[in-house]
Protein backbone atom coordinates (compact mmCIF):
# COMPACT_ATOMS: atom_id res chain seq x y z
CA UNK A 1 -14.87 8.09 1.79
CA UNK A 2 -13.58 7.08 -1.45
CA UNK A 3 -10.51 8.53 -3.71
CA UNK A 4 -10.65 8.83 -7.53
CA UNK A 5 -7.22 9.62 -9.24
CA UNK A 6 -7.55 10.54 -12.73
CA UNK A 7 -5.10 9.46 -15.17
CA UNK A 8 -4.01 12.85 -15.68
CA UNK A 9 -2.88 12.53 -12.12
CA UNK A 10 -1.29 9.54 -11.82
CA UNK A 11 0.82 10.37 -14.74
CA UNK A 12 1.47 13.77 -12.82
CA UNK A 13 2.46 11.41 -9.93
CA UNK A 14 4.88 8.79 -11.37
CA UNK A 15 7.05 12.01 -13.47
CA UNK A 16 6.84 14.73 -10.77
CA UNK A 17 7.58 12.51 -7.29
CA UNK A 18 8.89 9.56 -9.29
CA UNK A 19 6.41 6.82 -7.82
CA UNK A 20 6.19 3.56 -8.93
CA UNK A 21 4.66 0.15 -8.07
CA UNK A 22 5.01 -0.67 -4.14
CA UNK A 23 5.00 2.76 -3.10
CA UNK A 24 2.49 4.75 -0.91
CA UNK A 25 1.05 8.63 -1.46
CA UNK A 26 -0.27 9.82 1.61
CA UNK A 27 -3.01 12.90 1.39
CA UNK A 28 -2.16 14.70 4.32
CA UNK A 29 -4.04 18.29 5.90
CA UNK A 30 -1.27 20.49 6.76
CA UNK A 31 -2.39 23.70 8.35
CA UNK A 32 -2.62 27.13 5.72
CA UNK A 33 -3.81 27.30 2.46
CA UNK A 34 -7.28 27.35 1.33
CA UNK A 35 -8.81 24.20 0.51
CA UNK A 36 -12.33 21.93 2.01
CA UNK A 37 -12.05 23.47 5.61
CA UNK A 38 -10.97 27.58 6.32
CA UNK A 39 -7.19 27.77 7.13
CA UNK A 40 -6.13 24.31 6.13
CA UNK A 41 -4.88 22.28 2.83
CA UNK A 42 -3.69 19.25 1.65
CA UNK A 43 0.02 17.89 1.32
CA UNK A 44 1.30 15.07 -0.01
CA UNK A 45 4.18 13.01 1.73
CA UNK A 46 5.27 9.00 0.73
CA UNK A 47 4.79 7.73 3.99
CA UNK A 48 3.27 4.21 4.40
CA UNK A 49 -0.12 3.18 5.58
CA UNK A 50 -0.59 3.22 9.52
CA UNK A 51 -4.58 3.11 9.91
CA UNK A 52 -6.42 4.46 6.74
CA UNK A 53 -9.36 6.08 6.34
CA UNK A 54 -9.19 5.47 2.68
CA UNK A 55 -7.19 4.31 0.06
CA UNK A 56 -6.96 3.05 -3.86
CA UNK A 57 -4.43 1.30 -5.69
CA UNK A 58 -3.33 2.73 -9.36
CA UNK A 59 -0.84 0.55 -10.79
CA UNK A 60 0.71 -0.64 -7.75
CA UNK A 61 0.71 2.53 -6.38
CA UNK A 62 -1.59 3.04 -2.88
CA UNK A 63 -3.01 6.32 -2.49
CA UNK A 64 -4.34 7.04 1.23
CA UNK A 65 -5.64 9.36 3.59
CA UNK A 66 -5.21 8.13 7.67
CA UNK A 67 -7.68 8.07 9.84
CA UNK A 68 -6.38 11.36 11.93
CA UNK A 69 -7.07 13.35 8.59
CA UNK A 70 -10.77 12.21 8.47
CA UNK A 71 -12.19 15.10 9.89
CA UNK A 72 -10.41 17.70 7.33
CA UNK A 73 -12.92 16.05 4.61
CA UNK A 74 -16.41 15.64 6.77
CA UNK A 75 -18.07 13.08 5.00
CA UNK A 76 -16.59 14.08 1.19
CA UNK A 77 -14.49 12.17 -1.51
CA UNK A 78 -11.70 12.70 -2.99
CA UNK A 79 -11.08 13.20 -6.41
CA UNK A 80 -7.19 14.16 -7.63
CA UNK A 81 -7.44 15.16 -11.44
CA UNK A 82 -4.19 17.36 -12.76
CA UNK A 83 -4.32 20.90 -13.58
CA UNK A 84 -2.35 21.63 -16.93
CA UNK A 85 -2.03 25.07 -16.74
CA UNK A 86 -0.61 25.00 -12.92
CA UNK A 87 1.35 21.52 -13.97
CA UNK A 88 0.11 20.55 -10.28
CA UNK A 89 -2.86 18.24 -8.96
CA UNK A 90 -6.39 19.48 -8.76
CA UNK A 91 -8.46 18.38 -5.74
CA UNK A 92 -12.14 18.32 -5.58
CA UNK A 93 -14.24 16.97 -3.21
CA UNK A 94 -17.60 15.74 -3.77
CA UNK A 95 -20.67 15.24 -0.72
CA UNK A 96 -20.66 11.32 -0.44
């Protein structure tokens, strides 16, 4: 599983939940929502790396999903883009 953040994004990221170098966004399922699998979605918290399933580094910044969240995206990537007229991320996921 790989993630892609867009530079849309990471902009989105560094103004909206004032990240910087050294610090960690995890991509977390949290239960509701509508999103890759019926009922569930994905949250965002800054917690730091325990066991990841994935992660990338944009400008010092780690972006991860753990290994207990592997199952929410059954074999897809994850690309975060930003959605201009929400102001909020965009998630797709794309068949690896």
């Amino acid at each position: 599983m790989k993630i892609k953040i867009s530079d849309k994004a990471l902009t989105w990221f560094k103004d909206e939940m004032d990240v910087s170098t050294g610090d960690h966004i995890r991509f977390r399922v949290r239960y509701g929502g509508a999103g890759l699998q019926p009922g569930f979605s994905l949250a965002l918290s800054s917690d730091r790396p325990e066991s990841p399933a994935a992660s990338t580094d944009r400008d010092g910044i780690t972006f991860f999903i753990e290994g207990d969240d592997d199952w929410y995206f059954d074999g897809h990537d994850l690309t975060v883009d930003y959605n201009e007229q929400l102001d909020e991320p965009d998630y797709r996921y794309e068949k690896a």
